[in-house]
C-alpha atoms as a PDB file:
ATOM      1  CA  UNK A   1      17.114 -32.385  25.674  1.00  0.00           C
ATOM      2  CA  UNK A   2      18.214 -30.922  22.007  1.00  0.00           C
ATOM      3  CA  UNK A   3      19.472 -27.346  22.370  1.00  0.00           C
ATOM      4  CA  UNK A   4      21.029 -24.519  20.222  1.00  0.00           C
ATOM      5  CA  UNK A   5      22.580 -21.429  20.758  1.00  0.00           C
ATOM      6  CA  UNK A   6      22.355 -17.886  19.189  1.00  0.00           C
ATOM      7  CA  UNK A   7      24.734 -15.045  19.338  1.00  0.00           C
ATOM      8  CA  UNK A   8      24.268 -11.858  17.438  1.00  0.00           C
ATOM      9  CA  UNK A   9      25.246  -8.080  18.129  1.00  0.00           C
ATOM     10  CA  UNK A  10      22.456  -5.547  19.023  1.00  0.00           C
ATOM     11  CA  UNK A  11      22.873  -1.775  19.761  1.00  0.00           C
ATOM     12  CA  UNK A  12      26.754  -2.723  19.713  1.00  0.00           C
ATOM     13  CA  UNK A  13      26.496  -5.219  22.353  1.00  0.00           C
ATOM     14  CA  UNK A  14      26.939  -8.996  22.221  1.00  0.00           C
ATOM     15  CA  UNK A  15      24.265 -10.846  22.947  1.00  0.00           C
ATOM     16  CA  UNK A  16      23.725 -15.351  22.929  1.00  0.00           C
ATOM     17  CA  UNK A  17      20.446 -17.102  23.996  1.00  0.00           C
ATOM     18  CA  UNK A  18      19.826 -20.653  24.027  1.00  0.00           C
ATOM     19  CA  UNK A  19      16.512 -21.904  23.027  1.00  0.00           C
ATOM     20  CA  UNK A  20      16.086 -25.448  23.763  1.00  0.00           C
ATOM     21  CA  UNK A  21      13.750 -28.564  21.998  1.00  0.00           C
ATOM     22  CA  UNK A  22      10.526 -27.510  24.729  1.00  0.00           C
ATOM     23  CA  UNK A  23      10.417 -24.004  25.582  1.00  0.00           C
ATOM     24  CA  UNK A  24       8.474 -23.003  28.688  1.00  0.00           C
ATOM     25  CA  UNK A  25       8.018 -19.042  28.647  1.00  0.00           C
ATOM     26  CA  UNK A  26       7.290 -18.211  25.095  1.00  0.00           C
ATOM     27  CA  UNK A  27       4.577 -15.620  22.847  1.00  0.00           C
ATOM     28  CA  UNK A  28       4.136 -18.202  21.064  1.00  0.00           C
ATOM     29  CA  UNK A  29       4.270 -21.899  22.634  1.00  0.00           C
ATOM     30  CA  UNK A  30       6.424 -24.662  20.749  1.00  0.00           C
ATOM     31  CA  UNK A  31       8.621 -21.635  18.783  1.00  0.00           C
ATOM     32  CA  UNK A  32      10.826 -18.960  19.168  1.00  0.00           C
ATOM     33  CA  UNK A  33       9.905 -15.886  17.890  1.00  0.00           C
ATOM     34  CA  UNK A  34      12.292 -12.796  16.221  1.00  0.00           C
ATOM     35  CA  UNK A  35      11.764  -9.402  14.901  1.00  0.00           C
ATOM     36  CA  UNK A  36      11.473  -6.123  16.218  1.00  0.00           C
ATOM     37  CA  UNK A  37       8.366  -6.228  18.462  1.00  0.00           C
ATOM     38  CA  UNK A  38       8.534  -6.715  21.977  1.00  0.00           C
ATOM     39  CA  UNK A  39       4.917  -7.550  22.341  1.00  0.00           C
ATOM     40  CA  UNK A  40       5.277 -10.722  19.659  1.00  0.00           C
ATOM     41  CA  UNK A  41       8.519 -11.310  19.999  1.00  0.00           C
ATOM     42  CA  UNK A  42      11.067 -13.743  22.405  1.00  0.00           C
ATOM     43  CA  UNK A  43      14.154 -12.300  20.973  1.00  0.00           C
ATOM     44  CA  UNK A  44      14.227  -8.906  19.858  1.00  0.00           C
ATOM     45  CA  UNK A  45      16.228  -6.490  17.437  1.00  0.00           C
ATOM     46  CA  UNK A  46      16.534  -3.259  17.482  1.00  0.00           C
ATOM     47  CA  UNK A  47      17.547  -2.521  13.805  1.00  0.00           C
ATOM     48  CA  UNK A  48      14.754  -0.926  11.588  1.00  0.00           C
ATOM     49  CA  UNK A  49      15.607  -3.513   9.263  1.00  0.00           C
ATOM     50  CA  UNK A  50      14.167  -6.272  11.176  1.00  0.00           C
ATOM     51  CA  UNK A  51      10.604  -7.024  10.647  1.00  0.00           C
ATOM     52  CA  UNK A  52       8.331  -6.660  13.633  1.00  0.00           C
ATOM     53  CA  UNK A  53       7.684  -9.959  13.913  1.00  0.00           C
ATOM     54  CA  UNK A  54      10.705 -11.882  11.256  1.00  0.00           C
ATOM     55  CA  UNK A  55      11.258 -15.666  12.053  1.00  0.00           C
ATOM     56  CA  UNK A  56      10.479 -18.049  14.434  1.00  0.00           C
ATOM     57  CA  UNK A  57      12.708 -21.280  15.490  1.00  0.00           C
ATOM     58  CA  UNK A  58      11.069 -24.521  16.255  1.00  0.00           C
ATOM     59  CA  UNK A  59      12.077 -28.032  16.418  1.00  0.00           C
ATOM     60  CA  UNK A  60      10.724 -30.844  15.074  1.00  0.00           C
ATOM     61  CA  UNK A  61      11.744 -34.254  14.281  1.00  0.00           C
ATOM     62  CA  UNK A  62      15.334 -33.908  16.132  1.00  0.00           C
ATOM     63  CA  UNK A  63      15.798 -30.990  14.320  1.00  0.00           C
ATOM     64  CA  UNK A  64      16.096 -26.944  14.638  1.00  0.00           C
ATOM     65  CA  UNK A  65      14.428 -25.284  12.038  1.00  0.00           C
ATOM     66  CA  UNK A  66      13.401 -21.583  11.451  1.00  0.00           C
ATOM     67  CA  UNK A  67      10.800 -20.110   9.633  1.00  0.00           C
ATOM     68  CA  UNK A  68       9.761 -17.301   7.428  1.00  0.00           C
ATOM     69  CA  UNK A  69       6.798 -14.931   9.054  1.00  0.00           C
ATOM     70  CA  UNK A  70       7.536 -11.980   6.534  1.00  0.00           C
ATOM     71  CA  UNK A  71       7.050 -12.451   2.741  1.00  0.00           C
ATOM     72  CA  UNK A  72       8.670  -8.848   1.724  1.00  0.00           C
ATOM     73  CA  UNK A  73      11.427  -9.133   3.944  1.00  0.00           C
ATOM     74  CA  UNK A  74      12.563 -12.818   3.675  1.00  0.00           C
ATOM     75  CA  UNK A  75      15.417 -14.000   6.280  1.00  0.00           C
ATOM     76  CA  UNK A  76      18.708 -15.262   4.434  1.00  0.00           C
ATOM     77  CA  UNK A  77      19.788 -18.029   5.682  1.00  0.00           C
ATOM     78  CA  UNK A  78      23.098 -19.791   4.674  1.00  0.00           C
ATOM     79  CA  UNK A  79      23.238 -16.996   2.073  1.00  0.00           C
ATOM     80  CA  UNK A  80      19.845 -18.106   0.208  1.00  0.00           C
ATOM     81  CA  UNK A  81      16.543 -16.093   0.440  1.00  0.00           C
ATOM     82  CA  UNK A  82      13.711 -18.258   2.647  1.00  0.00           C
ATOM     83  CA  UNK A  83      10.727 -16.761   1.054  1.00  0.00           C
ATOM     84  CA  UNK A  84       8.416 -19.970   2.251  1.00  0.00           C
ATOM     85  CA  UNK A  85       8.582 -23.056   4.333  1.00  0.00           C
ATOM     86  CA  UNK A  86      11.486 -23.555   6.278  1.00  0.00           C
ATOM     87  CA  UNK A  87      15.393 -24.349   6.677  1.00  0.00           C
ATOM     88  CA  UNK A  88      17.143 -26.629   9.002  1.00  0.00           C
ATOM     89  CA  UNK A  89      19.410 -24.842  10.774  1.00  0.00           C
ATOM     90  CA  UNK A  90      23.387 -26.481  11.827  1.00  0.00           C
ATOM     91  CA  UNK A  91      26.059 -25.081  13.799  1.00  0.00           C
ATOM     92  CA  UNK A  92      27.505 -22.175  12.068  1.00  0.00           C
ATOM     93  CA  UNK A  93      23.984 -21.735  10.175  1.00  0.00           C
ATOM     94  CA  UNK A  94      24.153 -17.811   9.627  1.00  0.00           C
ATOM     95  CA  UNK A  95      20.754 -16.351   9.404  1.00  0.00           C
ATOM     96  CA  UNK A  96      20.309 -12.479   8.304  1.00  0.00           C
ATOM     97  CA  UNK A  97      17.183 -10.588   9.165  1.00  0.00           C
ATOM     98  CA  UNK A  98      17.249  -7.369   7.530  1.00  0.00           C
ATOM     99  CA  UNK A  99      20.821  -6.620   7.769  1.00  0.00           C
ATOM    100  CA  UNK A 100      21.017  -7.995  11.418  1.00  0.00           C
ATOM    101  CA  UNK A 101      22.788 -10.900  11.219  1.00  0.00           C
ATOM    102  CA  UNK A 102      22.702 -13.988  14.201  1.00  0.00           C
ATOM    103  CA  UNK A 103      24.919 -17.233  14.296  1.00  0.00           C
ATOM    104  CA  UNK A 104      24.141 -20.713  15.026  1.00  0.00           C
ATOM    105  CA  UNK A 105      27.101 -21.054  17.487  1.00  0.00           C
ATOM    106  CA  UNK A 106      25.836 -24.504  18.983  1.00  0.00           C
ATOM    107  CA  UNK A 107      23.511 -27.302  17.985  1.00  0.00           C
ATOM    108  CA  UNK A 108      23.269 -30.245  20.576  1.00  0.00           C
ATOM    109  CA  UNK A 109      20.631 -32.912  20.018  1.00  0.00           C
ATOM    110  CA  UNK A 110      20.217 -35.572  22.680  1.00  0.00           C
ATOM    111  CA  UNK A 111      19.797 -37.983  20.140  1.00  0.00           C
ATOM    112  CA  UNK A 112      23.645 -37.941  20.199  1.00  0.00           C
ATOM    113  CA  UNK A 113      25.088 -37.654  23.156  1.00  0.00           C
ATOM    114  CA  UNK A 114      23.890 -37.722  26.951  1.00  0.00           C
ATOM    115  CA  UNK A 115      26.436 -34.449  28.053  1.00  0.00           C
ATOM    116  CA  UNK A 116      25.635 -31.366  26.161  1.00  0.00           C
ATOM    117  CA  UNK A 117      28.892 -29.297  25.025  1.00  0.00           C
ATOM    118  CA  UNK A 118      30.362 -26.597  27.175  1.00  0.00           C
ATOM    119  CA  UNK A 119      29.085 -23.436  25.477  1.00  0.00           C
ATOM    120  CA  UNK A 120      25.285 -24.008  26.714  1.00  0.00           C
ATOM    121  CA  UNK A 121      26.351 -24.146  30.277  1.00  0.00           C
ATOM    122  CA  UNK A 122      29.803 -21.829  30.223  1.00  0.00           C
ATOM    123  CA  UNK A 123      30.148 -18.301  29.252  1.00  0.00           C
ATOM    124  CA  UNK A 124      29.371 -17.381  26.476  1.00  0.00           C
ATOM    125  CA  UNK A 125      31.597 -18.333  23.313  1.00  0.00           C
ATOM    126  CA  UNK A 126      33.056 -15.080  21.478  1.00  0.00           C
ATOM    127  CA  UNK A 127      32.970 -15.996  17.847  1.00  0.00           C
ATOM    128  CA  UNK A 128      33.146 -12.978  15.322  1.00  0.00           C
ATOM    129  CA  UNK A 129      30.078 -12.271  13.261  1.00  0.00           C
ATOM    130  CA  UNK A 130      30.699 -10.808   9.884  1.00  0.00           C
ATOM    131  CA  UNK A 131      29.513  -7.776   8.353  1.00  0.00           C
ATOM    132  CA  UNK A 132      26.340  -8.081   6.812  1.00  0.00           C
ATOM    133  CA  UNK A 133      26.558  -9.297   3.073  1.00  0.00           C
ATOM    134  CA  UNK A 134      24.781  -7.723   0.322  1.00  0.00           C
ATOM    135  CA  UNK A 135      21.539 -10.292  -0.526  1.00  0.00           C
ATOM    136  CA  UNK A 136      22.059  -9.876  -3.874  1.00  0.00           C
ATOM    137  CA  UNK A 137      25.212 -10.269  -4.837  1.00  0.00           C
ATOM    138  CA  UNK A 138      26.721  -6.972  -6.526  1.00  0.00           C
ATOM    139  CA  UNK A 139      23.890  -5.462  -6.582  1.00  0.00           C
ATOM    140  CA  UNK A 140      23.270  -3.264  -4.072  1.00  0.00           C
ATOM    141  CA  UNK A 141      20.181  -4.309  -1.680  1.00  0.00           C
ATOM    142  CA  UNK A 142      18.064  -1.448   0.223  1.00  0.00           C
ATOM    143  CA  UNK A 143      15.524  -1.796   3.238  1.00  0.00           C
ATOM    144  CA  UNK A 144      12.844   0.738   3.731  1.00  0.00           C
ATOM    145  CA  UNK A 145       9.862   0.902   6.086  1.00  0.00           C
ATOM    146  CA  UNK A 146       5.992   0.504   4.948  1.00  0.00           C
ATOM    147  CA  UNK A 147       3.961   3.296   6.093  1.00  0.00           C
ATOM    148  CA  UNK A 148       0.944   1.453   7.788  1.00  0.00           C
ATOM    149  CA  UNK A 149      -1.177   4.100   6.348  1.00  0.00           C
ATOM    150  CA  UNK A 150       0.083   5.044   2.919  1.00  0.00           C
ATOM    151  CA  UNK A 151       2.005   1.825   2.245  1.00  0.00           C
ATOM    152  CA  UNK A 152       4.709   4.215   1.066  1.00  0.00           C
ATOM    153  CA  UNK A 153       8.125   2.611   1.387  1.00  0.00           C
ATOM    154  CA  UNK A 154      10.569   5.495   3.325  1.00  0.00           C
ATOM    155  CA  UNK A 155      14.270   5.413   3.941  1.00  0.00           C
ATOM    156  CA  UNK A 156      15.111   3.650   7.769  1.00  0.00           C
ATOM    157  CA  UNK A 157      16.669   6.578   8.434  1.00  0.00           C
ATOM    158  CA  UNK A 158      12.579   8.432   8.949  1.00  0.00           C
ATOM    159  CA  UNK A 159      12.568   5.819  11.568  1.00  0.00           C
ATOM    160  CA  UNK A 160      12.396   8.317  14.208  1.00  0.00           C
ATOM    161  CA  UNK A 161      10.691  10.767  12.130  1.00  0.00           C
ATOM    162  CA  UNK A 162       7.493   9.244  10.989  1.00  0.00           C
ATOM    163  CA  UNK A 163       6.579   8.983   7.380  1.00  0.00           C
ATOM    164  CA  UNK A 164       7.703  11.665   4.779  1.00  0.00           C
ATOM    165  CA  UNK A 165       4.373  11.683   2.626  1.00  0.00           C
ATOM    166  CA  UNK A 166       1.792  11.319   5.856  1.00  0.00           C
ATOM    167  CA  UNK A 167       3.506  11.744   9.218  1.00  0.00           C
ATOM    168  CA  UNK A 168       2.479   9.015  10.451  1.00  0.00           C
ATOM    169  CA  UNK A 169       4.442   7.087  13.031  1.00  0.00           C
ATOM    170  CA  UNK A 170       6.862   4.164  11.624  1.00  0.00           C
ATOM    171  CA  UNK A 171       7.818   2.912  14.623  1.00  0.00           C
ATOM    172  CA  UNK A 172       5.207  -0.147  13.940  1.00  0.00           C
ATOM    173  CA  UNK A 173       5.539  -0.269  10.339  1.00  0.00           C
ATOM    174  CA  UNK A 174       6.839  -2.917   8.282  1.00  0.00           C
ATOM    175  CA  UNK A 175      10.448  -3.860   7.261  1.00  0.00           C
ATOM    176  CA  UNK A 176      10.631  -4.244   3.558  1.00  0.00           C
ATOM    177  CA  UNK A 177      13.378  -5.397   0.980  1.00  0.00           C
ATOM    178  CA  UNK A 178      13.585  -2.956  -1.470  1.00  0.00           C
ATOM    179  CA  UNK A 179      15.006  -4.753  -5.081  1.00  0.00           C
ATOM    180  CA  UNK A 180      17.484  -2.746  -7.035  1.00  0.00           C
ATOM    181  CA  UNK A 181      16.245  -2.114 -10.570  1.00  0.00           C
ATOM    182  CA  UNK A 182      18.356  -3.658 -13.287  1.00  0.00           C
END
């Protein structure tokens, strides 16, 4: 059975999951779902830069590959934007979701061996993550939250105090990538 392994920080704490080729208890049967929102979601972030619902990973045709579920907050992955379709993911694959970032730390595929490395059924494998990068190069990127009433793009940090314009609640609202302006 093909196999791969996460690991990402959240709140300050490591965490890994392995998601293998036929997951049993998922939202969504045949994927792996990640963003923000426990209700949709398999794995979930806390940062307010992470869409409620972000990417999901499936496989198909011996392969891992993850997909993009939020058009104006696309996933980097390998350093490029994944605005449609999706990307085949490899060991050391970086993928950045907002500015949470998670790492591919393991990719085993029956198809090539019969024993599956040591990392899926031993501890797991401390690997430093990097700071997040800036998406666009110099330029300086920004992530704000869409009021789901307005549609007013506010600062992350009104997180916890609702929308500046209408006062409405952001906890549910959207994760948006905010382009600098040349």
């Amino acid at each position: 059975m093909s196999a791969l392994t996460l690991q990402w920080y959240d709140a300050g704490r490591e965490k890994t999951q392995t998601i293998y080729e036929q997951q049993q208890q998922t939202k969504n049967p045949g994927t792996v779902r990640i963003g923000r929102d426990p209700l949709r979601c398999d794995i979930v972030l806390s940062d307010p830069t992470v869409s409620g619902l972000h990417v999901e990973i499936f496989f198909n045709l011996g392969q891992f590959l993850v997909r993009n579920l939020r058009s104006s907050n696309p996933p980097l992955v390998d350093g490029k934007k994944l605005t449609h379709g999706e990307q085949v993911l490899k060991q050391s694959s970086i993928i950045f979701l907002g500015q949470a970032q998670l790492k591919v730390i393991a990719v085993f595929s029956s198809e090539a061996s019969s024993v599956p490395p040591t990392v899926l059924s031993g501890p797991p494998v401390n690997i430093p993550v990097q700071a997040p990068r800036t998406p666009l190069g110099n330029q300086q990127a920004a992530y704000g939250l869409e009021c789901p009433k307005c549609h007013k793009v506010s600062s992350t940090d009104f997180l916890h105090i609702g929308c500046r314009w209408c006062g409405t609640s952001l906890a549910a609202a959207a994760s948006v990538l905010v382009e600098p302006k040349n």
